[in-house]
PDB file of N, CA and C in Angstrom:
ATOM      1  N   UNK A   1      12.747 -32.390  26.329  1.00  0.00           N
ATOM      2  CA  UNK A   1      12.808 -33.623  25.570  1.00  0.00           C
ATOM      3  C   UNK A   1      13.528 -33.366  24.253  1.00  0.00           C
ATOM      4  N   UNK A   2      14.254 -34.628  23.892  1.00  0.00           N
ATOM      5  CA  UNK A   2      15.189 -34.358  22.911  1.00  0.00           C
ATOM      6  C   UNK A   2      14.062 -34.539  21.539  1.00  0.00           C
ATOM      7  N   UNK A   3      14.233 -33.647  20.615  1.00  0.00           N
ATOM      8  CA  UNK A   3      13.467 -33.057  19.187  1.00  0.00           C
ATOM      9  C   UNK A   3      11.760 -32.423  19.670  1.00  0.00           C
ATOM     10  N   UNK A   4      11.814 -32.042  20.609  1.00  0.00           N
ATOM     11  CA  UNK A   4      10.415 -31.268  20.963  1.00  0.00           C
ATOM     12  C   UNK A   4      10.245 -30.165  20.245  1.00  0.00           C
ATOM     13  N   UNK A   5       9.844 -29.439  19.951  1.00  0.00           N
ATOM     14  CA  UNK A   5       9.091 -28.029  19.035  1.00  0.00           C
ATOM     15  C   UNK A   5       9.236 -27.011  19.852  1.00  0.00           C
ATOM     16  N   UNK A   6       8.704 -27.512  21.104  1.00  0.00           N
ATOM     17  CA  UNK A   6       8.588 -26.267  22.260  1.00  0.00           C
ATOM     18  C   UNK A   6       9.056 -26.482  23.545  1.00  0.00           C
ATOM     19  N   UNK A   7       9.998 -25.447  24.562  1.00  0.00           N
ATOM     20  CA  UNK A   7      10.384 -25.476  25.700  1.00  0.00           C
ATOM     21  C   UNK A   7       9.255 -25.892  26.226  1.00  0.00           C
ATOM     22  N   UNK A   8       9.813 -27.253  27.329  1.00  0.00           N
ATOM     23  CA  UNK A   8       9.037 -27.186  28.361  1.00  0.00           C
ATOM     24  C   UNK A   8       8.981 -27.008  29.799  1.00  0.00           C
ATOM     25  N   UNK A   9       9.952 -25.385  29.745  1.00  0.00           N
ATOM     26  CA  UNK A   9       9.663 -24.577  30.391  1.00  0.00           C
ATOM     27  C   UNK A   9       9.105 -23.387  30.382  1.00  0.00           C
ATOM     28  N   UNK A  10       9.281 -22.820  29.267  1.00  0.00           N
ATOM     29  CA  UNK A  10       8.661 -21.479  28.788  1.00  0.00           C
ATOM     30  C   UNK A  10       7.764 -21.516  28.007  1.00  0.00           C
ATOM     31  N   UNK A  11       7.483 -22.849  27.239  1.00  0.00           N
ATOM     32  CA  UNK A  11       6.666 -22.941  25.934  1.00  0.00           C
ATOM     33  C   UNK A  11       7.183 -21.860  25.068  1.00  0.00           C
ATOM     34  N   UNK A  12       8.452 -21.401  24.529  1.00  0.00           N
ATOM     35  CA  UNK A  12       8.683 -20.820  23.709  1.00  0.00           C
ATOM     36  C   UNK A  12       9.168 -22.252  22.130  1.00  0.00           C
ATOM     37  N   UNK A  13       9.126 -21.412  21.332  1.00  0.00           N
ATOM     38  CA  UNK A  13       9.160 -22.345  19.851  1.00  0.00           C
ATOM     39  C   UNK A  13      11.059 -22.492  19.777  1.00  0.00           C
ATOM     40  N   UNK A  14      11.481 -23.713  19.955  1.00  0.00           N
ATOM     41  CA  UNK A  14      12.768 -23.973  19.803  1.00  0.00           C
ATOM     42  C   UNK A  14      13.329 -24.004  18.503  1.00  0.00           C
ATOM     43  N   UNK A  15      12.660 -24.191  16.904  1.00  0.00           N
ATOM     44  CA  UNK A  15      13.065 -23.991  16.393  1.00  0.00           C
ATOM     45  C   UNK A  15      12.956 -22.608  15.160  1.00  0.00           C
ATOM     46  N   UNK A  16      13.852 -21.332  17.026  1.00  0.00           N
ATOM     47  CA  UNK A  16      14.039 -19.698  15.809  1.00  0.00           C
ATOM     48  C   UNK A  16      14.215 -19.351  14.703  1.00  0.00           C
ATOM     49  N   UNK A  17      14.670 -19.710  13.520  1.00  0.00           N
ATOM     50  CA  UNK A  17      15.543 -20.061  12.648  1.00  0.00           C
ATOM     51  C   UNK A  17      13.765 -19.812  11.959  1.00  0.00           C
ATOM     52  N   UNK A  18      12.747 -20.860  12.041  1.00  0.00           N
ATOM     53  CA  UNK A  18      11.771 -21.260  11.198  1.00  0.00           C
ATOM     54  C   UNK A  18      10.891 -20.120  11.258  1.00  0.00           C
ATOM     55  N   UNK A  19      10.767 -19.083  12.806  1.00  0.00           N
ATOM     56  CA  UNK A  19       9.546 -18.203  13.091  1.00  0.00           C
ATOM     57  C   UNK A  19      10.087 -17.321  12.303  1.00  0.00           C
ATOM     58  N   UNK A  20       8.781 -16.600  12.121  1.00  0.00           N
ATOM     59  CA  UNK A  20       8.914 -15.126  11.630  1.00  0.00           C
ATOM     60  C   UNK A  20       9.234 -14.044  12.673  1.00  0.00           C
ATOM     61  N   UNK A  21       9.960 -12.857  12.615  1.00  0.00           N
ATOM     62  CA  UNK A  21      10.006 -12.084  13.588  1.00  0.00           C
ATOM     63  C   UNK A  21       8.549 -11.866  14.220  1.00  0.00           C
ATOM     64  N   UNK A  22       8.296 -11.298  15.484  1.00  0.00           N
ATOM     65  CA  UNK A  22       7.516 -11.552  16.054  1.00  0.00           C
ATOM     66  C   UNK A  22       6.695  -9.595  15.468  1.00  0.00           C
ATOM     67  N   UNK A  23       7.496  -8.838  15.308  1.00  0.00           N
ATOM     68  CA  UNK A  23       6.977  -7.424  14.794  1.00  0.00           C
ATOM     69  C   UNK A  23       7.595  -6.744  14.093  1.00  0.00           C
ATOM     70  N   UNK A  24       7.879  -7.906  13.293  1.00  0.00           N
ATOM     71  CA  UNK A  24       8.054  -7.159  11.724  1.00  0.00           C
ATOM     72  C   UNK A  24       6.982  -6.760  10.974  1.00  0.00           C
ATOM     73  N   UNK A  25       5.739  -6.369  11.396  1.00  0.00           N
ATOM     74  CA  UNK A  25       5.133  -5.532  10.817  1.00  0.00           C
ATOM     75  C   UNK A  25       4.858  -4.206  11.322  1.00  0.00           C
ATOM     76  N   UNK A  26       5.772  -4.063  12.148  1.00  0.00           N
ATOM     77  CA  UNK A  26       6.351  -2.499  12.967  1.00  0.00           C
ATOM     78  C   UNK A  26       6.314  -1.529  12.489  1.00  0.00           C
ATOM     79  N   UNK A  27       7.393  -2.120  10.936  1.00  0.00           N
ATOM     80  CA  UNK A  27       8.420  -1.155  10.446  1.00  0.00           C
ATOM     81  C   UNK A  27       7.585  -0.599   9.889  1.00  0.00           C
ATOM     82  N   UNK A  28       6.746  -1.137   9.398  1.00  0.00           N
ATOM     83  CA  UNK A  28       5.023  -0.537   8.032  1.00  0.00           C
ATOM     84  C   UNK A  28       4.691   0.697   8.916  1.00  0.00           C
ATOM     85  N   UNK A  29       4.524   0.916  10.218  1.00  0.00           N
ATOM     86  CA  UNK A  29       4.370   2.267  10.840  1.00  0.00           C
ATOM     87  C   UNK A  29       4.986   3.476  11.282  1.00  0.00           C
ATOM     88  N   UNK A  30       6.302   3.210  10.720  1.00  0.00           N
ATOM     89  CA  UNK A  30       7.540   3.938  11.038  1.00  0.00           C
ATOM     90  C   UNK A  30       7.230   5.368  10.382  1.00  0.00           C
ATOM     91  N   UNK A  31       6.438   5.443   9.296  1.00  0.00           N
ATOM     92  CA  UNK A  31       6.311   6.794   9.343  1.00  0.00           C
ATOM     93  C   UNK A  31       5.123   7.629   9.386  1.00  0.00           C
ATOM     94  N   UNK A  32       4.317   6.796  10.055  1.00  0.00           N
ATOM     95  CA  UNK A  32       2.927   7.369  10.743  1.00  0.00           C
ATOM     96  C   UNK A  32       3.295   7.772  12.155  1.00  0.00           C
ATOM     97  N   UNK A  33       4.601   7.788  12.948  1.00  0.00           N
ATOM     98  CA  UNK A  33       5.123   7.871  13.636  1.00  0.00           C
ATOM     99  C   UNK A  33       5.239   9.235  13.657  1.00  0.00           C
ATOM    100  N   UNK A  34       6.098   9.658  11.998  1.00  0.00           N
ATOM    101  CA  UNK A  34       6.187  10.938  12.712  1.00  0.00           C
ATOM    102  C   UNK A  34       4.783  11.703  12.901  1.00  0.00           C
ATOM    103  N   UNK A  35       4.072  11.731  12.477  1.00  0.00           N
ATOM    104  CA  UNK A  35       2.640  12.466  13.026  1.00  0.00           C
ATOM    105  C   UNK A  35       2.129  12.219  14.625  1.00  0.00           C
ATOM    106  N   UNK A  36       2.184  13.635  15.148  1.00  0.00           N
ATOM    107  CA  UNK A  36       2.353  13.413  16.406  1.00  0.00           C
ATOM    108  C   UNK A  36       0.763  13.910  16.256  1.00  0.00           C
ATOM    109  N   UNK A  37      -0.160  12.363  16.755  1.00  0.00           N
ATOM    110  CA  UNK A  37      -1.485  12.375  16.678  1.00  0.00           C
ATOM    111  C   UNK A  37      -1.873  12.650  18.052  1.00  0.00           C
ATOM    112  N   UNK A  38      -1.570  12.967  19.178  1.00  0.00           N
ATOM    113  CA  UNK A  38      -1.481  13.683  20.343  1.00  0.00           C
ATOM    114  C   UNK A  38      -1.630  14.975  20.430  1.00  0.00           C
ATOM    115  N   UNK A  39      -0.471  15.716  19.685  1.00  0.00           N
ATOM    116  CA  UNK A  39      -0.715  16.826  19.680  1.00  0.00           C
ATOM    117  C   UNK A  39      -1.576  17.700  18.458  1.00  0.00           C
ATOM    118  N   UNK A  40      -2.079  16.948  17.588  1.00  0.00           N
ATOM    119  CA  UNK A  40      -3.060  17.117  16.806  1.00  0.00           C
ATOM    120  C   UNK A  40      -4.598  16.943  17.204  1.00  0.00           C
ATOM    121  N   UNK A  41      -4.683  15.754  18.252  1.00  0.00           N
ATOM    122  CA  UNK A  41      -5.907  15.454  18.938  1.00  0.00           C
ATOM    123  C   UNK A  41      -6.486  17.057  19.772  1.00  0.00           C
ATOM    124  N   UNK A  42      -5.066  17.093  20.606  1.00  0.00           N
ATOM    125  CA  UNK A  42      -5.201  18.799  21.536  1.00  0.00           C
ATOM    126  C   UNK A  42      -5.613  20.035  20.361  1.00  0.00           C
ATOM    127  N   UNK A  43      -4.796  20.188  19.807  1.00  0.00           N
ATOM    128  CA  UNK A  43      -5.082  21.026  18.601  1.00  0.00           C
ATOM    129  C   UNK A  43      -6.655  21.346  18.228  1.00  0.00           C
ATOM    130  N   UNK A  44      -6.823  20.365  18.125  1.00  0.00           N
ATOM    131  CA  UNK A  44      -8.380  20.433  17.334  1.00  0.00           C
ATOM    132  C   UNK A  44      -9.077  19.944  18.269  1.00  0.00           C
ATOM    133  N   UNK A  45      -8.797  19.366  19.490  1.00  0.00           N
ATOM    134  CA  UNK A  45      -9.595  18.987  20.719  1.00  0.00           C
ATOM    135  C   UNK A  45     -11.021  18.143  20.447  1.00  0.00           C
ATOM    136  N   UNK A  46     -10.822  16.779  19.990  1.00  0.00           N
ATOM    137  CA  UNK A  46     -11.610  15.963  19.070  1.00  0.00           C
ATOM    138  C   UNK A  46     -10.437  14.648  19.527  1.00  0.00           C
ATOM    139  N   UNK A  47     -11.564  13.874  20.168  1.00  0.00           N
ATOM    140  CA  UNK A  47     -10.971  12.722  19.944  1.00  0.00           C
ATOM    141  C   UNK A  47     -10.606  11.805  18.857  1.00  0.00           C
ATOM    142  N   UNK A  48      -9.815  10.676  18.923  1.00  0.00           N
ATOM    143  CA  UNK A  48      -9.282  10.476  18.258  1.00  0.00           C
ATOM    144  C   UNK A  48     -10.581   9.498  16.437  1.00  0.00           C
ATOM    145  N   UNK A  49     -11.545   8.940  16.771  1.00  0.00           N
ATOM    146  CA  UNK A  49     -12.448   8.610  15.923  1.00  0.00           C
ATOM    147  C   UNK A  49     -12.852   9.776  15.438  1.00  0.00           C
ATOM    148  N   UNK A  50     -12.962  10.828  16.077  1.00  0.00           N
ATOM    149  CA  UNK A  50     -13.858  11.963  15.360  1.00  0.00           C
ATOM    150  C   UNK A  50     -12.623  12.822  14.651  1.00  0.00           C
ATOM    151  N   UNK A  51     -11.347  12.898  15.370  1.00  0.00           N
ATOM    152  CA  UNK A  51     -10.262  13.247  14.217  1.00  0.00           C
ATOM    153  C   UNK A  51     -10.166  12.418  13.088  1.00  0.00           C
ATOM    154  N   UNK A  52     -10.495  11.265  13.327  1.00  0.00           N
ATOM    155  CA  UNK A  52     -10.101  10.969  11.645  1.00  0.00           C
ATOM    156  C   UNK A  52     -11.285  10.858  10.914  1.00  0.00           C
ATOM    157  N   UNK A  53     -12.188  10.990  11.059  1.00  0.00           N
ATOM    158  CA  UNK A  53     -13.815  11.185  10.638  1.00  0.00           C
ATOM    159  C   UNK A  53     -13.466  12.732   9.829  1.00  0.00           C
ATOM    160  N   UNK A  54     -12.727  13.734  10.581  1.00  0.00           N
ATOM    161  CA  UNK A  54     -12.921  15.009  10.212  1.00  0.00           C
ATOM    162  C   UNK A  54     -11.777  14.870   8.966  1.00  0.00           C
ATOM    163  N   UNK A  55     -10.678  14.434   9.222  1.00  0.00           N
ATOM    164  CA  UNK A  55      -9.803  14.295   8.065  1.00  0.00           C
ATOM    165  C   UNK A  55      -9.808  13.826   7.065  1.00  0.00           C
ATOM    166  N   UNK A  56     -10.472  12.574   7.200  1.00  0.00           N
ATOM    167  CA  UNK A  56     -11.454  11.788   5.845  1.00  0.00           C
ATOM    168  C   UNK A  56     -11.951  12.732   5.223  1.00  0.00           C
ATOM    169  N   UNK A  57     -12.926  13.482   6.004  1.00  0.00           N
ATOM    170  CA  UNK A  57     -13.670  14.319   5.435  1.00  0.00           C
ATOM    171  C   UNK A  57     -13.263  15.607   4.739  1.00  0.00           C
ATOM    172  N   UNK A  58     -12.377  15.962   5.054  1.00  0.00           N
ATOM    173  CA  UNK A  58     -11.168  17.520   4.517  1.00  0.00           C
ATOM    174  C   UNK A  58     -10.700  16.342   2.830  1.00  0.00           C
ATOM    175  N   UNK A  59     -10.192  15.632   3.202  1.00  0.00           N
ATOM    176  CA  UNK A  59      -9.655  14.580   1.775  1.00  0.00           C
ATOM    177  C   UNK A  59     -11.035  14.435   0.725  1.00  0.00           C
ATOM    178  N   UNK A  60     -11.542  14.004   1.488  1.00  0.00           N
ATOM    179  CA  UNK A  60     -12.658  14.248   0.052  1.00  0.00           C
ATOM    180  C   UNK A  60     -13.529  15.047  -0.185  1.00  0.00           C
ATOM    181  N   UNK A  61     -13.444  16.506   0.367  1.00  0.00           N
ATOM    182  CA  UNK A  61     -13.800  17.786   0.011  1.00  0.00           C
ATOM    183  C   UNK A  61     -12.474  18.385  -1.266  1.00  0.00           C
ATOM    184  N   UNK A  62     -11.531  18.342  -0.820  1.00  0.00           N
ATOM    185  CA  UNK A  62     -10.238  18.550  -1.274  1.00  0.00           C
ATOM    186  C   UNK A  62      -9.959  17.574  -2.660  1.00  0.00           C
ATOM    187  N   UNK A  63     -10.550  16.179  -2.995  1.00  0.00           N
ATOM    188  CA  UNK A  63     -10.646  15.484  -4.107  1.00  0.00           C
ATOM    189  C   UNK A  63     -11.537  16.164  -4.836  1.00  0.00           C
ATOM    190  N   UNK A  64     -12.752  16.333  -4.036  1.00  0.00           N
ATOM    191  CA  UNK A  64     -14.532  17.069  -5.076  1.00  0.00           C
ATOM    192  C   UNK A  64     -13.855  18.195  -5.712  1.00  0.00           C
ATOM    193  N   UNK A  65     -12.994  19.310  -5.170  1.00  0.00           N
ATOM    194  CA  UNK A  65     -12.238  20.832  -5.871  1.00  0.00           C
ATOM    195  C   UNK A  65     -11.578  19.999  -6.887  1.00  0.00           C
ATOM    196  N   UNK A  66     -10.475  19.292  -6.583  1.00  0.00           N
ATOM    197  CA  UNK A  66      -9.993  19.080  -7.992  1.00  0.00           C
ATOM    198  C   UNK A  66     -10.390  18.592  -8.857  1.00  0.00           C
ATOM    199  N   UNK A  67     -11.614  17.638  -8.693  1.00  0.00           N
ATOM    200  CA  UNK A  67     -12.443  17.439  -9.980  1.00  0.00           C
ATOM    201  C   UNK A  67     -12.594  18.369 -10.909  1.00  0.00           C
ATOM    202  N   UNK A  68     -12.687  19.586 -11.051  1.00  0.00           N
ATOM    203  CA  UNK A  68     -13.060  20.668 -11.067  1.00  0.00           C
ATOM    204  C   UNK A  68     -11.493  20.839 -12.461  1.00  0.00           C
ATOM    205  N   UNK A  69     -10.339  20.181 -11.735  1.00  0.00           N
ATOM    206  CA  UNK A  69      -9.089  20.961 -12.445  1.00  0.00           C
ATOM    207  C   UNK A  69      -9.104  19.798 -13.584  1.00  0.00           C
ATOM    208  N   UNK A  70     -10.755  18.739 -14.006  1.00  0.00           N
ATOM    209  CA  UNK A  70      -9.811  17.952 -15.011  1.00  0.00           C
ATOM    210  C   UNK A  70     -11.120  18.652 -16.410  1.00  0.00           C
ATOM    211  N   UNK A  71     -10.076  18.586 -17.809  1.00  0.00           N
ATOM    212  CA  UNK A  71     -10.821  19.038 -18.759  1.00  0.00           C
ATOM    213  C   UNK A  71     -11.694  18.178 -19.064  1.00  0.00           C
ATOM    214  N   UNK A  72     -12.451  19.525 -19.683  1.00  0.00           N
ATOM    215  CA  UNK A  72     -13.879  18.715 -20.262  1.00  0.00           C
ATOM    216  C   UNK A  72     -14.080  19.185 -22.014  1.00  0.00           C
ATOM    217  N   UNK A  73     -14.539  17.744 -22.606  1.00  0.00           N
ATOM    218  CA  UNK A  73     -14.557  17.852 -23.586  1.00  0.00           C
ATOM    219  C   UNK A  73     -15.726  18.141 -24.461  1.00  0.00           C
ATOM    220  N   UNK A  74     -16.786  17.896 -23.801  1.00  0.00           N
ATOM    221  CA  UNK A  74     -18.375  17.615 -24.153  1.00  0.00           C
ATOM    222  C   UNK A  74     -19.369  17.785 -23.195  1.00  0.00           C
ATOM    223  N   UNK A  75     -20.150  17.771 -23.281  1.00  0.00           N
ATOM    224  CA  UNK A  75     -21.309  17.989 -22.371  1.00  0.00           C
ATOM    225  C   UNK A  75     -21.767  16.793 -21.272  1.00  0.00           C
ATOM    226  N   UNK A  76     -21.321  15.596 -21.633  1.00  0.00           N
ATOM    227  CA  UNK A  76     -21.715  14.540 -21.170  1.00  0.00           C
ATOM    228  C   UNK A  76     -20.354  14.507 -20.101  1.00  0.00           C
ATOM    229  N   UNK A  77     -19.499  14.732 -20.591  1.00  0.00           N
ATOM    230  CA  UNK A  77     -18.345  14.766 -19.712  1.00  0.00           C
ATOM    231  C   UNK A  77     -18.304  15.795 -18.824  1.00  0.00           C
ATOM    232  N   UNK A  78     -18.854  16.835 -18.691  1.00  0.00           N
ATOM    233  CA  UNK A  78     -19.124  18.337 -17.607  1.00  0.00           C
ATOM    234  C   UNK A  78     -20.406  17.188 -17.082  1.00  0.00           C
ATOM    235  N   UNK A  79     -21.700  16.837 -17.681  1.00  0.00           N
ATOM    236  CA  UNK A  79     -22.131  15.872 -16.581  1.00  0.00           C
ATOM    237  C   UNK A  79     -21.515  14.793 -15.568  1.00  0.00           C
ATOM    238  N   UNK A  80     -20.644  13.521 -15.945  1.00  0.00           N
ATOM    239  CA  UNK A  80     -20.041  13.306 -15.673  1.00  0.00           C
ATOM    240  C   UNK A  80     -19.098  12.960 -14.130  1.00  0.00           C
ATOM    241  N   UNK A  81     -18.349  14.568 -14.779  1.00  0.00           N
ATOM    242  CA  UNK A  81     -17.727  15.336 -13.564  1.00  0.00           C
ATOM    243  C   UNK A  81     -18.350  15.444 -12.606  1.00  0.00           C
ATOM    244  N   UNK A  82     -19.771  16.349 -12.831  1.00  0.00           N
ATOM    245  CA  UNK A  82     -20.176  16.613 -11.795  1.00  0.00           C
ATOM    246  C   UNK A  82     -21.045  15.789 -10.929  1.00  0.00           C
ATOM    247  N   UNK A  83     -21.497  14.412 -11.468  1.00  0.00           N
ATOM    248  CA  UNK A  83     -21.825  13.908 -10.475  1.00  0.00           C
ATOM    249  C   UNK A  83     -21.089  12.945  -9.332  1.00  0.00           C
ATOM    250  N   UNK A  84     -19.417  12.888 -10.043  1.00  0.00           N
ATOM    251  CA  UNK A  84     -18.662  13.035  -9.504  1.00  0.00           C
ATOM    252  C   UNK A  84     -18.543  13.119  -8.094  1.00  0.00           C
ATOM    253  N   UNK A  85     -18.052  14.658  -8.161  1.00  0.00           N
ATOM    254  CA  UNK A  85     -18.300  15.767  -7.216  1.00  0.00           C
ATOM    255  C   UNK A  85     -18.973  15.603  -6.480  1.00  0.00           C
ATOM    256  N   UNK A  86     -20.678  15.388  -6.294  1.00  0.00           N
ATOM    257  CA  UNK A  86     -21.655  15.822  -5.906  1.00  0.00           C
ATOM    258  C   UNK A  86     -21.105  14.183  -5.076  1.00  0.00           C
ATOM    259  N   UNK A  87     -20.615  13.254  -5.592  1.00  0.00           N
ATOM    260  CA  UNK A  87     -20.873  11.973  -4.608  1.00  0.00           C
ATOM    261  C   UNK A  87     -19.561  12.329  -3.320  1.00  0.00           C
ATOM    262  N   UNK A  88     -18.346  13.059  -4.125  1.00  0.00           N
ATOM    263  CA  UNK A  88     -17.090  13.177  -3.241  1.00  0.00           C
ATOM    264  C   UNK A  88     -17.733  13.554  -2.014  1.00  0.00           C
ATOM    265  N   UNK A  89     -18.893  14.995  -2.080  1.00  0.00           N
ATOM    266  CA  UNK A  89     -18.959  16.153  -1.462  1.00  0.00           C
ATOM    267  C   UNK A  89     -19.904  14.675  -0.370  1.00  0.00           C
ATOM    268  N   UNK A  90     -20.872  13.892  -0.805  1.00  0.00           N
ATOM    269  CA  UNK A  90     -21.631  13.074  -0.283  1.00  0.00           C
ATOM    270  C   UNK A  90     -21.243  12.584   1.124  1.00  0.00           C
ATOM    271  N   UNK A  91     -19.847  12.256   0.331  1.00  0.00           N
ATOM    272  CA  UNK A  91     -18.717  11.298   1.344  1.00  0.00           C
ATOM    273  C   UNK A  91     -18.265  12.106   2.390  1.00  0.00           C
ATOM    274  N   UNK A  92     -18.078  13.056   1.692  1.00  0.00           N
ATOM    275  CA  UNK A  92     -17.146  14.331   2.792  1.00  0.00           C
ATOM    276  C   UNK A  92     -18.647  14.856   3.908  1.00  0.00           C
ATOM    277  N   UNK A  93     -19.497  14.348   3.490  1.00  0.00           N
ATOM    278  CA  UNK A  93     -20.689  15.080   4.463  1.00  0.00           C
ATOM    279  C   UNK A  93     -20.868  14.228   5.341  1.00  0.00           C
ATOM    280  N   UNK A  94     -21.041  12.368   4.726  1.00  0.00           N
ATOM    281  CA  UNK A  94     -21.055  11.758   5.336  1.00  0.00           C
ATOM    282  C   UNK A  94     -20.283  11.776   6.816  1.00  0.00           C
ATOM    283  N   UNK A  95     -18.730  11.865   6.622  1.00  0.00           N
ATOM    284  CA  UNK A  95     -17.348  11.663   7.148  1.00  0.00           C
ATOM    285  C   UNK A  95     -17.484  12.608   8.206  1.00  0.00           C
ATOM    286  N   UNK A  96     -18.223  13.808   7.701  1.00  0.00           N
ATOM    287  CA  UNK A  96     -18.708  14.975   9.000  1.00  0.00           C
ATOM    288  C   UNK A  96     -19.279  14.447   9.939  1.00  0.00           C
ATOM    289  N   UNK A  97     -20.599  13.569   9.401  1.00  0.00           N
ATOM    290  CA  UNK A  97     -21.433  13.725  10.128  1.00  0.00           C
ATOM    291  C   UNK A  97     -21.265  11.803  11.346  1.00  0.00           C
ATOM    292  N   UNK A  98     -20.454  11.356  10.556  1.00  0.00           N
ATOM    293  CA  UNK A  98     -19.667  10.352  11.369  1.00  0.00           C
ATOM    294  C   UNK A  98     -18.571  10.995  12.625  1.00  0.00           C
ATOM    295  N   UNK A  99     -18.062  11.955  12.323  1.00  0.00           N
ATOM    296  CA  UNK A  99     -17.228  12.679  13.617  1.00  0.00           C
ATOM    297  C   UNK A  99     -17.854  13.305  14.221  1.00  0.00           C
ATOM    298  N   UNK A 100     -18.983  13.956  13.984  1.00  0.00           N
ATOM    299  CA  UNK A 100     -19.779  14.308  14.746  1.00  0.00           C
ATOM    300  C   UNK A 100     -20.580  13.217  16.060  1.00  0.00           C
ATOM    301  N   UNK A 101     -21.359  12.397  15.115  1.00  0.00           N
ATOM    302  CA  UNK A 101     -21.440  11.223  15.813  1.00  0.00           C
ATOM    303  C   UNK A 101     -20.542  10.454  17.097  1.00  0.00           C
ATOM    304  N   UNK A 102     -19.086  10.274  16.421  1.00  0.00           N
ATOM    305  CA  UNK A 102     -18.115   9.923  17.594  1.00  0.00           C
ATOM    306  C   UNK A 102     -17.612  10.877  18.708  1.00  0.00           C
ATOM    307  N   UNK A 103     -18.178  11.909  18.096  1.00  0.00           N
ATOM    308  CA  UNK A 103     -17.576  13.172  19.251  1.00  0.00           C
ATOM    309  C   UNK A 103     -17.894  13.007  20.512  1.00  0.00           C
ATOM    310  N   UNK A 104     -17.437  12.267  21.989  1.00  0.00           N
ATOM    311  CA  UNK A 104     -18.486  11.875  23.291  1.00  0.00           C
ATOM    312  C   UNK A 104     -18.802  13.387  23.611  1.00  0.00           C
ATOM    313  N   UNK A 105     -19.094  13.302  24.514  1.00  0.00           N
ATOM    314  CA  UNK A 105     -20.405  14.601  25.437  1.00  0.00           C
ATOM    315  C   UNK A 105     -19.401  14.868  26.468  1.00  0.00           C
ATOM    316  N   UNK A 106     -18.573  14.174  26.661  1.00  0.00           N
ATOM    317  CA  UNK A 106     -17.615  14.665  27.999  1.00  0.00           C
ATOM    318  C   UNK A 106     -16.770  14.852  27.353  1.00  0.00           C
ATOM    319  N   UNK A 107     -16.158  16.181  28.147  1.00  0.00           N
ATOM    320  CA  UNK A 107     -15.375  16.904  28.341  1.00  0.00           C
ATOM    321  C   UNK A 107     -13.790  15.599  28.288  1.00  0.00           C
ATOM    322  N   UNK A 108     -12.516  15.770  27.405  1.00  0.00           N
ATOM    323  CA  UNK A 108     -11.718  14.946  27.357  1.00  0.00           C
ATOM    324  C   UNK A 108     -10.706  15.934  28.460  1.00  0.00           C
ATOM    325  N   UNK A 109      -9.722  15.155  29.350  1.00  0.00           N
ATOM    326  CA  UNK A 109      -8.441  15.808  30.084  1.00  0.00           C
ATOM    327  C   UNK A 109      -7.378  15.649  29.420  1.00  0.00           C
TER     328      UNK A 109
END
């Protein structure tokens, strides 16, 4: 039909021009791409929830140390810091004990 919106044969949207590409939000992953999360899964032989449970968890073990590299001026500020720390390390235990959790019982091929 003449000025319709949509084929009515395909139901596709006739006027292209107005849509947005259909995966243009592709490109946003283009470089999570290169991480070949396959052969990282084998590697560490951990599926894929409990790999990133464990990596979370390496990141905020790895934040709690550098707490460590910022100066301190006072006493309240060495407190501070360290409770900091003590929450990073919290997270990072947490994040363990979440990959642990997702880890299944069977054996992956």
């Amino acid at each position: 039909m003449v000025g319709a919106a949509f084929c009515h044969i395909c139901g596709n949207n006739r006027h292209r021009a107005d849509a947005p590409p259909a995966r243009s939000w592709m490109k946003y992953l283009e470089p999570v791409r290169v991480l070949d999360f396959t052969g990282i899964r084998n590697w560490f032989g951990l599926p894929l929830p409990s790999l990133c449970a464990f990596l979370i968890g390496v990141v905020f073990v790895v934040v709690a140390l550098t707490m460590g590299l910022i100066s301190v001026h006072d006493y309240s500020d060495f407190e501070a810091i360290q409770l900091w720390r003590i929450q990073w390390l919290m997270a990072a235990c947490a994040a363990f004990l979440a990959g642990i959790l997702l880890k299944s019982r069977k054996p992956e091929n």
